[in-house]
C-alpha atoms as a PDB file:
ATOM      1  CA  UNK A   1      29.843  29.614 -66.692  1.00  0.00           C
ATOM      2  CA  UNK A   2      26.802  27.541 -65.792  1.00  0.00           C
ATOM      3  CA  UNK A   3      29.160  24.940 -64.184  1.00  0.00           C
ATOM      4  CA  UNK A   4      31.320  27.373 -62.238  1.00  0.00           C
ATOM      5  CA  UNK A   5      27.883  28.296 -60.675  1.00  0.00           C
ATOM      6  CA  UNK A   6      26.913  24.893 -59.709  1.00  0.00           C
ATOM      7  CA  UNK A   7      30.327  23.925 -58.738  1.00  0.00           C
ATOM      8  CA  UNK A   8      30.024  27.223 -56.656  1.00  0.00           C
ATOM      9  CA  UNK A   9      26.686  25.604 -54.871  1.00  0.00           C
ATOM     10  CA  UNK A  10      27.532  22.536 -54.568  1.00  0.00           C
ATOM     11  CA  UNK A  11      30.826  23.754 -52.564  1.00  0.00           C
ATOM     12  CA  UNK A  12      28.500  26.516 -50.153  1.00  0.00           C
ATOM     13  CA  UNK A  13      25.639  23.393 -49.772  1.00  0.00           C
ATOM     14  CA  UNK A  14      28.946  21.050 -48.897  1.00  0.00           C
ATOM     15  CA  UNK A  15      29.967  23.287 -46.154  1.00  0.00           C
ATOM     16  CA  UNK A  16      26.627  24.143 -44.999  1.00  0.00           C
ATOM     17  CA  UNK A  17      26.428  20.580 -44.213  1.00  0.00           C
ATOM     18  CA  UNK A  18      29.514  19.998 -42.557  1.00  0.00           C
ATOM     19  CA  UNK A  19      28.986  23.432 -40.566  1.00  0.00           C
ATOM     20  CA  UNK A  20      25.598  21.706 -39.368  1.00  0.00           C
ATOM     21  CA  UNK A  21      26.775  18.031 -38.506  1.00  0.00           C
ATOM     22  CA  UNK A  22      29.878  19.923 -36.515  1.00  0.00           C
ATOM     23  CA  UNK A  23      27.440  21.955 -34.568  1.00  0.00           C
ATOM     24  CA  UNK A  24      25.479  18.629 -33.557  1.00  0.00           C
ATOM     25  CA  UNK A  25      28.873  16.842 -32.719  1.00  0.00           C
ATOM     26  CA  UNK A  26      29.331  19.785 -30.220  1.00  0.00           C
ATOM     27  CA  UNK A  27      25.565  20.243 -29.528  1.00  0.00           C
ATOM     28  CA  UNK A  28      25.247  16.471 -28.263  1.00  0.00           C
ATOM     29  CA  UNK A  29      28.806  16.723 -26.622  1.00  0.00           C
ATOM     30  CA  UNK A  30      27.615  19.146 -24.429  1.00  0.00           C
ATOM     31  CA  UNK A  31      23.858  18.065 -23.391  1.00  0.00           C
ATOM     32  CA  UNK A  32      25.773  15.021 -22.124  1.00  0.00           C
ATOM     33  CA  UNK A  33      28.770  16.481 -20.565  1.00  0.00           C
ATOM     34  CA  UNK A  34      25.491  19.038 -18.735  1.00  0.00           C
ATOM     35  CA  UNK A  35      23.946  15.768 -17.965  1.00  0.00           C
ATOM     36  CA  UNK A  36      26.473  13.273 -16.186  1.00  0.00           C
ATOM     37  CA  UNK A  37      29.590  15.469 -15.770  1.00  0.00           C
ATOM     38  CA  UNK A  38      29.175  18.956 -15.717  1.00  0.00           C
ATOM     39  CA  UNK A  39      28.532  19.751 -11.274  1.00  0.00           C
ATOM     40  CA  UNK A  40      25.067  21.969 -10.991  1.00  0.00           C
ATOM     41  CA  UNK A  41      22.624  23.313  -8.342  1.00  0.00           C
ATOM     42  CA  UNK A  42      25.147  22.852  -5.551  1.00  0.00           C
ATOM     43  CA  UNK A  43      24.061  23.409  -2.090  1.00  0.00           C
ATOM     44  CA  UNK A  44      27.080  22.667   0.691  1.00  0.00           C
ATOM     45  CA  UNK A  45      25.564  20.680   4.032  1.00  0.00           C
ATOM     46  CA  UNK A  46      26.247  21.191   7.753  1.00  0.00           C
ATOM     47  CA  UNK A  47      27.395  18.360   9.649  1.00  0.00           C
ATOM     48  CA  UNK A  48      25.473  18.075  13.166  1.00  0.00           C
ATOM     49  CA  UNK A  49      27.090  16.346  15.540  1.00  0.00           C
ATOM     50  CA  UNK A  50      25.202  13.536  17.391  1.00  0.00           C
ATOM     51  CA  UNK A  51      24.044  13.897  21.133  1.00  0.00           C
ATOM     52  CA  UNK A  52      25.091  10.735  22.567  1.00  0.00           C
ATOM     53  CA  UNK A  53      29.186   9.592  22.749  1.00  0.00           C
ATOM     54  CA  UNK A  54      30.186   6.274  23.528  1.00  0.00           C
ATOM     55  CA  UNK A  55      29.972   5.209  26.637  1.00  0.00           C
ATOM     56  CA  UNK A  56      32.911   3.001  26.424  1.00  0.00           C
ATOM     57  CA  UNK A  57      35.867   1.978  24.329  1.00  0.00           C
ATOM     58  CA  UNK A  58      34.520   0.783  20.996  1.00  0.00           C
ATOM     59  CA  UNK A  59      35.097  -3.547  21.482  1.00  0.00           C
ATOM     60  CA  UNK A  60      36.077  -4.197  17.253  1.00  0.00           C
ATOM     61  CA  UNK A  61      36.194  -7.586  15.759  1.00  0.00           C
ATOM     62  CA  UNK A  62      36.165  -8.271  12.156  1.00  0.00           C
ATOM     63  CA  UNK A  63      32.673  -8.382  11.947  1.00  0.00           C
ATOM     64  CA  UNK A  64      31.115  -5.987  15.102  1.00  0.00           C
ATOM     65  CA  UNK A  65      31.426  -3.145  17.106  1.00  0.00           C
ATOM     66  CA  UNK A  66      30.319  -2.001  20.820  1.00  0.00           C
ATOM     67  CA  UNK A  67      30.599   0.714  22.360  1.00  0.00           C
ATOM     68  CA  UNK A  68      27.287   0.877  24.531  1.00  0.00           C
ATOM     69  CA  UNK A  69      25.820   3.022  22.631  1.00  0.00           C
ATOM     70  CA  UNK A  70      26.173   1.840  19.271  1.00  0.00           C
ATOM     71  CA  UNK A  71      26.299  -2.201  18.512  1.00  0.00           C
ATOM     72  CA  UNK A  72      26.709  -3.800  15.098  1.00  0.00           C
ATOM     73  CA  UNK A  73      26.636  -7.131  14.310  1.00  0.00           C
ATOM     74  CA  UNK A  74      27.648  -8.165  10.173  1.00  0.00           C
ATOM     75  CA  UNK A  75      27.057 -11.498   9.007  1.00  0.00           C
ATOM     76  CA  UNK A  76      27.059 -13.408   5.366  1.00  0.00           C
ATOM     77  CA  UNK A  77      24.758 -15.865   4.578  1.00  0.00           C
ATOM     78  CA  UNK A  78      24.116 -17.566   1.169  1.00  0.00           C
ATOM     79  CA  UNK A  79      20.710 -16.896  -0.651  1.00  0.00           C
ATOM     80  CA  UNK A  80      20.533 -19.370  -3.266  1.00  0.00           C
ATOM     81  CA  UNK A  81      23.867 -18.563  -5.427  1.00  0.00           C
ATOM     82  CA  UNK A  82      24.351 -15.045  -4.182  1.00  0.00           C
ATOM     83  CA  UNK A  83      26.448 -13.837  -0.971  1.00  0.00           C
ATOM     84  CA  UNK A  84      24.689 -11.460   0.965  1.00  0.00           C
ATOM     85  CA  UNK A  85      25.734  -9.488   4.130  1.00  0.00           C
ATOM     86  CA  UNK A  86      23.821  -8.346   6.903  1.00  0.00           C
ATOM     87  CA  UNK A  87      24.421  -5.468   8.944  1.00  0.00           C
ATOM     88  CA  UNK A  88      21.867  -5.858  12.691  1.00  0.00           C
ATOM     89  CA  UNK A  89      22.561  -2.043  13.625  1.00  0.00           C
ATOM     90  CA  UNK A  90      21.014  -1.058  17.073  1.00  0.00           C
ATOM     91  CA  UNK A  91      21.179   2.312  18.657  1.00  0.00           C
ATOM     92  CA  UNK A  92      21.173   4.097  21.653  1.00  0.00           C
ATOM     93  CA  UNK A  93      19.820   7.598  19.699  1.00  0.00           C
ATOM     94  CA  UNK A  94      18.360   8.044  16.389  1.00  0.00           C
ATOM     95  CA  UNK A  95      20.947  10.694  15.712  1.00  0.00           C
ATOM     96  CA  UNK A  96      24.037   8.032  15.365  1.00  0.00           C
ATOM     97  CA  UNK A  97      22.184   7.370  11.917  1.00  0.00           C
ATOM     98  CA  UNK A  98      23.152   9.484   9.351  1.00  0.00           C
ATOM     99  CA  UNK A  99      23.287  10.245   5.941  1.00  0.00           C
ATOM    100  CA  UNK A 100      26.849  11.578   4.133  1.00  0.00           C
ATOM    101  CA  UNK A 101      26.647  13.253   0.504  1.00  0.00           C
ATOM    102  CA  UNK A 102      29.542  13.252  -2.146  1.00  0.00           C
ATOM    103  CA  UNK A 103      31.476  16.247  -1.839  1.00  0.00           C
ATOM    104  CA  UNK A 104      30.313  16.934   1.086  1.00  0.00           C
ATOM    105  CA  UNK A 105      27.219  18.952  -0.847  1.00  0.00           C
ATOM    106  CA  UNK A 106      24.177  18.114  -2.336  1.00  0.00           C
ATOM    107  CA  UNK A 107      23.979  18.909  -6.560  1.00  0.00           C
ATOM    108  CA  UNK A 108      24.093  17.503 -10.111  1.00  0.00           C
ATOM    109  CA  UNK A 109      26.606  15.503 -11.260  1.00  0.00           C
ATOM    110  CA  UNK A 110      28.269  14.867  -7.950  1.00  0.00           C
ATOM    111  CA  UNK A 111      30.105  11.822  -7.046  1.00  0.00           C
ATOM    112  CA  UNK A 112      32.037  10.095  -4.287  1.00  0.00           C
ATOM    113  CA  UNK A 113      33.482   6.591  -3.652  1.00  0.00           C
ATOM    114  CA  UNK A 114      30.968   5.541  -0.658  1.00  0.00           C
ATOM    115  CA  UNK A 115      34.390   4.574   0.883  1.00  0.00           C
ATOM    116  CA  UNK A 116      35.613   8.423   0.715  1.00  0.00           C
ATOM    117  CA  UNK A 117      32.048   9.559   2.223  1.00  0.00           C
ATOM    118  CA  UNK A 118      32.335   7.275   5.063  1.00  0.00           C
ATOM    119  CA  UNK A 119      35.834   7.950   6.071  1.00  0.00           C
ATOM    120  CA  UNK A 120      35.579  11.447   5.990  1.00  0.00           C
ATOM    121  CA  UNK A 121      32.098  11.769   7.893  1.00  0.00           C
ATOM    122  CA  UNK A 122      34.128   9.526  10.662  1.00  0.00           C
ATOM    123  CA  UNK A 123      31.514   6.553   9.974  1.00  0.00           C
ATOM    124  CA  UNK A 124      31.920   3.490  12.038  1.00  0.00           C
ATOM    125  CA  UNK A 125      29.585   1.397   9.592  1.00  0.00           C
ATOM    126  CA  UNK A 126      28.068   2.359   5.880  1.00  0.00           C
ATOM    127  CA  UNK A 127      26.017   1.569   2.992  1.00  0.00           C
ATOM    128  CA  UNK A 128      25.418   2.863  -0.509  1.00  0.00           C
ATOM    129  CA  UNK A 129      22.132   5.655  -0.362  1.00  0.00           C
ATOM    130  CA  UNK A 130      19.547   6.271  -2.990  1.00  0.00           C
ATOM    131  CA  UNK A 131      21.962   7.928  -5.494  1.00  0.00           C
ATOM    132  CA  UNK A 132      19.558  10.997  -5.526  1.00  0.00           C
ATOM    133  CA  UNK A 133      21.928  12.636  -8.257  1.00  0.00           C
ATOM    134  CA  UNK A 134      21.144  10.104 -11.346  1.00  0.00           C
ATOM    135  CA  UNK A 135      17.406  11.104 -11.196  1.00  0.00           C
ATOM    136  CA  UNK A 136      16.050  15.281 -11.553  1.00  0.00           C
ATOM    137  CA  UNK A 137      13.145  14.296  -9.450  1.00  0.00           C
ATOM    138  CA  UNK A 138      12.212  12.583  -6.270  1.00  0.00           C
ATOM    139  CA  UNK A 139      12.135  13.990  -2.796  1.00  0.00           C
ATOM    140  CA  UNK A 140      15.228  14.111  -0.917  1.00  0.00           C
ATOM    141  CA  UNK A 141      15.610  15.388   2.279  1.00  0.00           C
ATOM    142  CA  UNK A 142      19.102  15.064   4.016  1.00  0.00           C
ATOM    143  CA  UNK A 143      19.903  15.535   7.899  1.00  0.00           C
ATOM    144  CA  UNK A 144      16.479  17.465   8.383  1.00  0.00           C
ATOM    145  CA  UNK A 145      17.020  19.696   5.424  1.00  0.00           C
ATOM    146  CA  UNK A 146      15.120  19.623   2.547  1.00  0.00           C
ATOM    147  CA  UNK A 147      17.187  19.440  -1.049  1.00  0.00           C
ATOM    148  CA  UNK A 148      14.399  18.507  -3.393  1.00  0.00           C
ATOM    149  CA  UNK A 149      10.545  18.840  -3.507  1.00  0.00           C
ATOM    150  CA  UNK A 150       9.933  17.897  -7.033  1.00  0.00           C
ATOM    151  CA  UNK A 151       7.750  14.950  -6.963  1.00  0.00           C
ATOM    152  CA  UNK A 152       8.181  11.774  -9.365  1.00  0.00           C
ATOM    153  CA  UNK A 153       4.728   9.907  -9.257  1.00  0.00           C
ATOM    154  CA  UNK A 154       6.099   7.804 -11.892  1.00  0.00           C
ATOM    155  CA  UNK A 155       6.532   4.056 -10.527  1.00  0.00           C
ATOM    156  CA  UNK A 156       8.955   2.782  -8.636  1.00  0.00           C
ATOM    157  CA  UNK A 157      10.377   6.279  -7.944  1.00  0.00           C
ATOM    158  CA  UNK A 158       7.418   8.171  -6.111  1.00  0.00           C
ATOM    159  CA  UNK A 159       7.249   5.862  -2.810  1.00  0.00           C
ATOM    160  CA  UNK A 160       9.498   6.937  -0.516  1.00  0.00           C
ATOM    161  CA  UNK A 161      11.092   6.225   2.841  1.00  0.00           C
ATOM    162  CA  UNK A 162      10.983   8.684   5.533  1.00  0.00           C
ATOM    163  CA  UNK A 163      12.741   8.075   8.126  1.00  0.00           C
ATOM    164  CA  UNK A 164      11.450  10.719  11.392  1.00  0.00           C
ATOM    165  CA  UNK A 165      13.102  12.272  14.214  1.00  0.00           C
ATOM    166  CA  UNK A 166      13.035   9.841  16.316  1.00  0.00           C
ATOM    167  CA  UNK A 167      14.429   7.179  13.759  1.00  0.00           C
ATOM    168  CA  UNK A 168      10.763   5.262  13.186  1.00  0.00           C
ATOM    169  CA  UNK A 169      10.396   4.424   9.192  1.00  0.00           C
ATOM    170  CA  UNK A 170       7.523   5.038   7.217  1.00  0.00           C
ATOM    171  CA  UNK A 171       6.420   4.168   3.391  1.00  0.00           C
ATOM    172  CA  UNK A 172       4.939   7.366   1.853  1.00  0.00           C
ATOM    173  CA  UNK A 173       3.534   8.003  -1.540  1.00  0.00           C
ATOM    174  CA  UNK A 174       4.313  11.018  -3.244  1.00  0.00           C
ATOM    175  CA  UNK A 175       1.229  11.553  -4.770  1.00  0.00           C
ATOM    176  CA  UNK A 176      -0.268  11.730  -1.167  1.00  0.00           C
ATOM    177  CA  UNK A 177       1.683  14.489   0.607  1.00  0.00           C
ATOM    178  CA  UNK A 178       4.121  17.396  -0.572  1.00  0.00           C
ATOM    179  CA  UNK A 179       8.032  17.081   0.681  1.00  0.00           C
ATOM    180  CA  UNK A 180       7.401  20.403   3.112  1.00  0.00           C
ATOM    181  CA  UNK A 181       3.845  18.593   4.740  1.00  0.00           C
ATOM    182  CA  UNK A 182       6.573  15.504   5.520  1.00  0.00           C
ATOM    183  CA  UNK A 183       9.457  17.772   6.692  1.00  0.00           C
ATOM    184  CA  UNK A 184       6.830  19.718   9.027  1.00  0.00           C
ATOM    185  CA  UNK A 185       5.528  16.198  10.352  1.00  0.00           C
ATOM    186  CA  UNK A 186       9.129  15.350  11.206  1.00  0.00           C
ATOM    187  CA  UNK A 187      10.571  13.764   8.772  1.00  0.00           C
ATOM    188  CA  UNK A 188      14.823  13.870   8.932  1.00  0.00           C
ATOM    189  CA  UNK A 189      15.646  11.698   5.675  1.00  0.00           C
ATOM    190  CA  UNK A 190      13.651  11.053   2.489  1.00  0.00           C
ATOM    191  CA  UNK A 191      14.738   8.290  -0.012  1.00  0.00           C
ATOM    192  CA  UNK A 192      13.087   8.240  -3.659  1.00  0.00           C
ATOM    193  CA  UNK A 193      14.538   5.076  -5.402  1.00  0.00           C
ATOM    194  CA  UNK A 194      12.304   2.145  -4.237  1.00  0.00           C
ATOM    195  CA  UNK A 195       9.973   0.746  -3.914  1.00  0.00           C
ATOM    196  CA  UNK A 196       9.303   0.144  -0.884  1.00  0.00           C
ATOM    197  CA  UNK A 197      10.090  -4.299  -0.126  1.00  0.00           C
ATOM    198  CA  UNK A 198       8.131  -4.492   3.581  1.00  0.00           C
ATOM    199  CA  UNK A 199       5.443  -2.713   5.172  1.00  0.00           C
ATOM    200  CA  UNK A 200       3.717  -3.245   7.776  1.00  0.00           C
ATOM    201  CA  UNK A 201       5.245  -7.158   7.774  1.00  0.00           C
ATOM    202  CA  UNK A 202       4.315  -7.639   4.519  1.00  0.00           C
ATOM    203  CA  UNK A 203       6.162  -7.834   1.721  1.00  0.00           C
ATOM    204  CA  UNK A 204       5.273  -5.215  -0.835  1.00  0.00           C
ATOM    205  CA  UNK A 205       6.793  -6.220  -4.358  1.00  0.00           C
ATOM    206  CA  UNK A 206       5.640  -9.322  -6.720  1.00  0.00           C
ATOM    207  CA  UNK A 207       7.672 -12.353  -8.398  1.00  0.00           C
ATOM    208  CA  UNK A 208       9.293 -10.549 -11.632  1.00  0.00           C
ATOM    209  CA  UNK A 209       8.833  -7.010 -10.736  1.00  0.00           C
ATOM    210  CA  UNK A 210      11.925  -4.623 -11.293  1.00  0.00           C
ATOM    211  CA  UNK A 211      13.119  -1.190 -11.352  1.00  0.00           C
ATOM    212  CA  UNK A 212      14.017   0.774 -14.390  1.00  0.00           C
ATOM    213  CA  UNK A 213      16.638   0.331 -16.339  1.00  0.00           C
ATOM    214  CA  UNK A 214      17.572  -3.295 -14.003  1.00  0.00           C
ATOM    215  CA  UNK A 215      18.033  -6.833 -14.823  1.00  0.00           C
ATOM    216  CA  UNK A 216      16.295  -9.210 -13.098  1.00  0.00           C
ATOM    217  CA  UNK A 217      18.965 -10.238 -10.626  1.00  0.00           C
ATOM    218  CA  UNK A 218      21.179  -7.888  -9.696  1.00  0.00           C
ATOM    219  CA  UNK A 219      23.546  -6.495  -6.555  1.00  0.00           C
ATOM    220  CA  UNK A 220      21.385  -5.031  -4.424  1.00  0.00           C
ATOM    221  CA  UNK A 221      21.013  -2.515  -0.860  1.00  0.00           C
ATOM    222  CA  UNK A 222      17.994  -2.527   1.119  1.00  0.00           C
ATOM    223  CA  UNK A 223      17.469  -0.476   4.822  1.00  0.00           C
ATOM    224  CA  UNK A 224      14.922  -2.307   6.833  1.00  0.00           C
ATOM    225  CA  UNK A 225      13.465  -1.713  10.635  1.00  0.00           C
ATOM    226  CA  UNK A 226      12.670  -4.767  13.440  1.00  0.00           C
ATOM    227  CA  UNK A 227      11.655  -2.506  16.338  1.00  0.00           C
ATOM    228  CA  UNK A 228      12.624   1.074  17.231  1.00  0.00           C
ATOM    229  CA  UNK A 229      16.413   2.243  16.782  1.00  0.00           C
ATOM    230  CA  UNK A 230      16.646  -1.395  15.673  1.00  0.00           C
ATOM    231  CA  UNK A 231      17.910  -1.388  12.646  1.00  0.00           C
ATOM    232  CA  UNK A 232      18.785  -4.386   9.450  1.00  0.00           C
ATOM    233  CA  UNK A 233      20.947  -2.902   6.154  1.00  0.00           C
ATOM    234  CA  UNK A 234      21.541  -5.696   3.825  1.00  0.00           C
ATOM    235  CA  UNK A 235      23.984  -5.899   0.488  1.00  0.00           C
ATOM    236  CA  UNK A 236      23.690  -8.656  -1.772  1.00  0.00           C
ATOM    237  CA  UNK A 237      26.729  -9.414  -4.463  1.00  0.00           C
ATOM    238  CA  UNK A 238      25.647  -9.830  -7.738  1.00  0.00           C
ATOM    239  CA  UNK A 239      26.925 -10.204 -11.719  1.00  0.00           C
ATOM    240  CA  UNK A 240      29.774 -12.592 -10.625  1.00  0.00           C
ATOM    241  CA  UNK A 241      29.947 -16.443 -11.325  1.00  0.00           C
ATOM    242  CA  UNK A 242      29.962 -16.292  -7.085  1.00  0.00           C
ATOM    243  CA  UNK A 243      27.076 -14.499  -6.824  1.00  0.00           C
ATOM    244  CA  UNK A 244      24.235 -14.340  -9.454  1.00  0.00           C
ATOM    245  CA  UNK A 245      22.115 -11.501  -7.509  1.00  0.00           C
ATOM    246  CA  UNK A 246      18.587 -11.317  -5.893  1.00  0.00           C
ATOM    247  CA  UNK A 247      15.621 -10.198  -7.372  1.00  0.00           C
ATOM    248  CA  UNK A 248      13.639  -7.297  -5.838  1.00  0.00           C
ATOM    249  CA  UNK A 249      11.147 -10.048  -4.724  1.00  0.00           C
ATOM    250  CA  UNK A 250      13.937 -12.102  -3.775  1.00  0.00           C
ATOM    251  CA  UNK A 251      15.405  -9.464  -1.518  1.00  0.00           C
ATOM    252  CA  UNK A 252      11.719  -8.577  -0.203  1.00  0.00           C
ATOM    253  CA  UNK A 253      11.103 -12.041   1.284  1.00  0.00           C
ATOM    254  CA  UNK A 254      14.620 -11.772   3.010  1.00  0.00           C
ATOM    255  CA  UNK A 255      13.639  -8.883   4.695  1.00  0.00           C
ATOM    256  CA  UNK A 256      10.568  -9.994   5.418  1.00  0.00           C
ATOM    257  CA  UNK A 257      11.910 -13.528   6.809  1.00  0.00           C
ATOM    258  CA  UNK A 258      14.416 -11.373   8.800  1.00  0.00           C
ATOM    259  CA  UNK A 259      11.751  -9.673  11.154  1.00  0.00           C
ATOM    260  CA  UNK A 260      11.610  -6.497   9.300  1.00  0.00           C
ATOM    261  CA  UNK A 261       8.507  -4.205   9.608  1.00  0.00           C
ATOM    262  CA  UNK A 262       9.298  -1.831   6.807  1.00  0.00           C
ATOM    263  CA  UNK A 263      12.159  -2.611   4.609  1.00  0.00           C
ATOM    264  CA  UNK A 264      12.943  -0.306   1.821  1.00  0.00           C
ATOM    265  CA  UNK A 265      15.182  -1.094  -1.559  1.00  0.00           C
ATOM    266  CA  UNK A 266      17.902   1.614  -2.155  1.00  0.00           C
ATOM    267  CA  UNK A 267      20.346   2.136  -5.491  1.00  0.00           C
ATOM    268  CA  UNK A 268      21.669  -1.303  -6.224  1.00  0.00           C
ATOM    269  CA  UNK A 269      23.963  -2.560  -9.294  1.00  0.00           C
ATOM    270  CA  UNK A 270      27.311  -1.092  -9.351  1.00  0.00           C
ATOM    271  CA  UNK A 271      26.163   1.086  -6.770  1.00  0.00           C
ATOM    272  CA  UNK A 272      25.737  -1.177  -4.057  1.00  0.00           C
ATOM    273  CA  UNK A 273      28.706  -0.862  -1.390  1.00  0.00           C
ATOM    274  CA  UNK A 274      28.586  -2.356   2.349  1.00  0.00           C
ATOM    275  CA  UNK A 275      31.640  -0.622   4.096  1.00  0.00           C
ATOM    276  CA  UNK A 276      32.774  -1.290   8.184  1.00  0.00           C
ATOM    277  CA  UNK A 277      35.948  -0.212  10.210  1.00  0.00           C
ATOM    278  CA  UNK A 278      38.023   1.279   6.911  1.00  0.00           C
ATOM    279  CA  UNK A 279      36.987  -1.787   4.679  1.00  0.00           C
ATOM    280  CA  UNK A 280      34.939  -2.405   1.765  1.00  0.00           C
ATOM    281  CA  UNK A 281      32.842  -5.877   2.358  1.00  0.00           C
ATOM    282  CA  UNK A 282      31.323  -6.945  -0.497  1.00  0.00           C
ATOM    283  CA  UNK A 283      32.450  -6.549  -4.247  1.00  0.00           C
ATOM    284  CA  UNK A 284      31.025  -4.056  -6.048  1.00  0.00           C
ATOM    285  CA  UNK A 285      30.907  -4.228  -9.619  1.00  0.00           C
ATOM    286  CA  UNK A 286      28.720  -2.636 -12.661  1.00  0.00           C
ATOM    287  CA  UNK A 287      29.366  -4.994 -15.236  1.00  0.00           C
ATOM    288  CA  UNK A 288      30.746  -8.401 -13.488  1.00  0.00           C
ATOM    289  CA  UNK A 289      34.489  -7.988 -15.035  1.00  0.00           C
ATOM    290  CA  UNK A 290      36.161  -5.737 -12.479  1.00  0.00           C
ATOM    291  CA  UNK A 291      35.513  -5.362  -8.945  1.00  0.00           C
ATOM    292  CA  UNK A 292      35.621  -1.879  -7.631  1.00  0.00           C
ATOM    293  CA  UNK A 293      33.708   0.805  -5.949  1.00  0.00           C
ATOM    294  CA  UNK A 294      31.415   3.070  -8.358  1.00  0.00           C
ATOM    295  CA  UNK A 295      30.781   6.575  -7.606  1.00  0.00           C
ATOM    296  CA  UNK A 296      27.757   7.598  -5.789  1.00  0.00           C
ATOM    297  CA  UNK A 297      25.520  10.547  -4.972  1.00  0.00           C
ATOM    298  CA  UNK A 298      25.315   9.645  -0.981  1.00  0.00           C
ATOM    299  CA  UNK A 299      25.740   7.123   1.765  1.00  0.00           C
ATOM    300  CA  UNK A 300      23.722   5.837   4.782  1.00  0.00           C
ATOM    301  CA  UNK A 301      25.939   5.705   7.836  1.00  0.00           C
ATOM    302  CA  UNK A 302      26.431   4.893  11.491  1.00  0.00           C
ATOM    303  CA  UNK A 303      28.675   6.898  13.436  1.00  0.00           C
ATOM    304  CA  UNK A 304      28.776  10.237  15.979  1.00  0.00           C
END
């Protein structure tokens, strides 16, 4: 009798157990299906349409475009052992650059080929953004509207570049102003990856220094300003045997040696996409073994 009773136990205590590890099978499941898949918080955008048109038919070569009021000139130059391309960008309005989200909206868990956000905002030119959706915090203000005010002081992520109304780029810490005081001084885009490479001429990031979660060298994106609605966006290639990658310091003194003023580092890794005239540039890869376009949060475009 003694043994049926322990048998008994042993048999409830068995399937206690596997009741438990089950329910942390489907407990973990979902905390990561909530974290990278599952769509949240989502706000649609408006698309404003720029003031200026072209003031002539668009002249399109491989590598630029000119239509009078927007001119783009893409080059590739070798930086050590990595291929980098370089997009000179100047404007006739600070309106013709824009900003495109995945999904046309701006939430959790969304994701676009930059190639699909580009093509379907009618870009003429575009780079990768700050992939606002793999972080919870950070400022990030989109087109003049405001989609997150929680700060991240936590280095690199709480120096950010505004860019204002009248397309003029500034490094600001988070720690020393709220998203609303920036969006009343006229700010019209906020990025929150970083850090910031150039400011003020000089470059802002030291030998071995490096964002979280990076390797040393790595593909990378970077926006960067000569003069006003004079522009530099730059995409390195990177985990190939062609192309090893830049460091962050690496990439800094580019900038710097370029003329930039401010120059600011955006998502890099698999993220980092240089697109122009329906065609991806550079090749994008995550882990080095198969080169292909990841999906991101947002894009940085030219176009009306």
């Amino acid at each position: 009798m003694r043994d049926t009773k322990h048998r008994k136990t042993r048999r409830g205590t068995g399937r206690i157990r596997i009741i438990y590890a089950v329910f942390l099978v489907l407990y973990s499941l979902f905390v990561l299906l909530d974290t990278f898949v599952i769509p949240r918080n989502i706000v649609r955008i408006f698309r404003e349409k720029g003031i200026l048109g072209a003031k002539y038919d668009p002249v399109i070569t491989e590598n630029s475009y000119d239509d009078g009021t927007i001119s783009i000139q893409i080059r590739t130059e070798r930086v050590g052992v990595t291929t980098v391309y370089i997009a000179d960008v100047q404007l006739q309005d600070p309106s013709l650059l824009k900003t495109g989200l995945a999904g046309d909206s701006f939430g959790r868990n969304l994701a676009e080929v930059p190639s699909g956000i580009a093509e379907r905002n009618g870009a003429v030119f575009a780079i990768n953004g700050d992939y606002y959706g793999f972080r919870e915090k950070g400022y990030v203000m989109r087109g003049g509207y405001l989609y997150r005010d929680s700060s991240n002081t936590r280095y690199p992520y709480g120096e950010d570049l505004v860019i204002r109304e009248d397309g003029s780029f500034e490094i600001v810490n988070e720690a020393d102003a709220t998203a609303q005081e920036l969006a009343d001084s006229g700010a019209r885009e906020i990025f929150s990856f970083g850090p910031a490479l150039v400011n003020h001429g000089e470059v802002q990031v030291f030998a071995g220094e490096e964002v979280e979660r990076a390797q040393i060298t790595n593909p990378r994106t970077a926006i960067g300003i000569l003069e006003p609605l004079h522009y530099l966006m730059v995409v390195s290639d990177g985990r190939t045997q062609e192309s090893r990658g830049l460091s962050l310091f690496e990439l800094a003194e580019f900038m710097q040696q370029q003329g930039c003023e401010i120059a600011y580092n955006l998502d890099g890794g698999g993220s980092s996409t240089i697109w122009f005239n329906g065609k991806v540039l550079n090749k994008p890869t995550t882990y080095g073994d198969v080169i292909a376009e990841r999906t991101i949060s947002d894009i940085v475009y030219i176009g009306y």
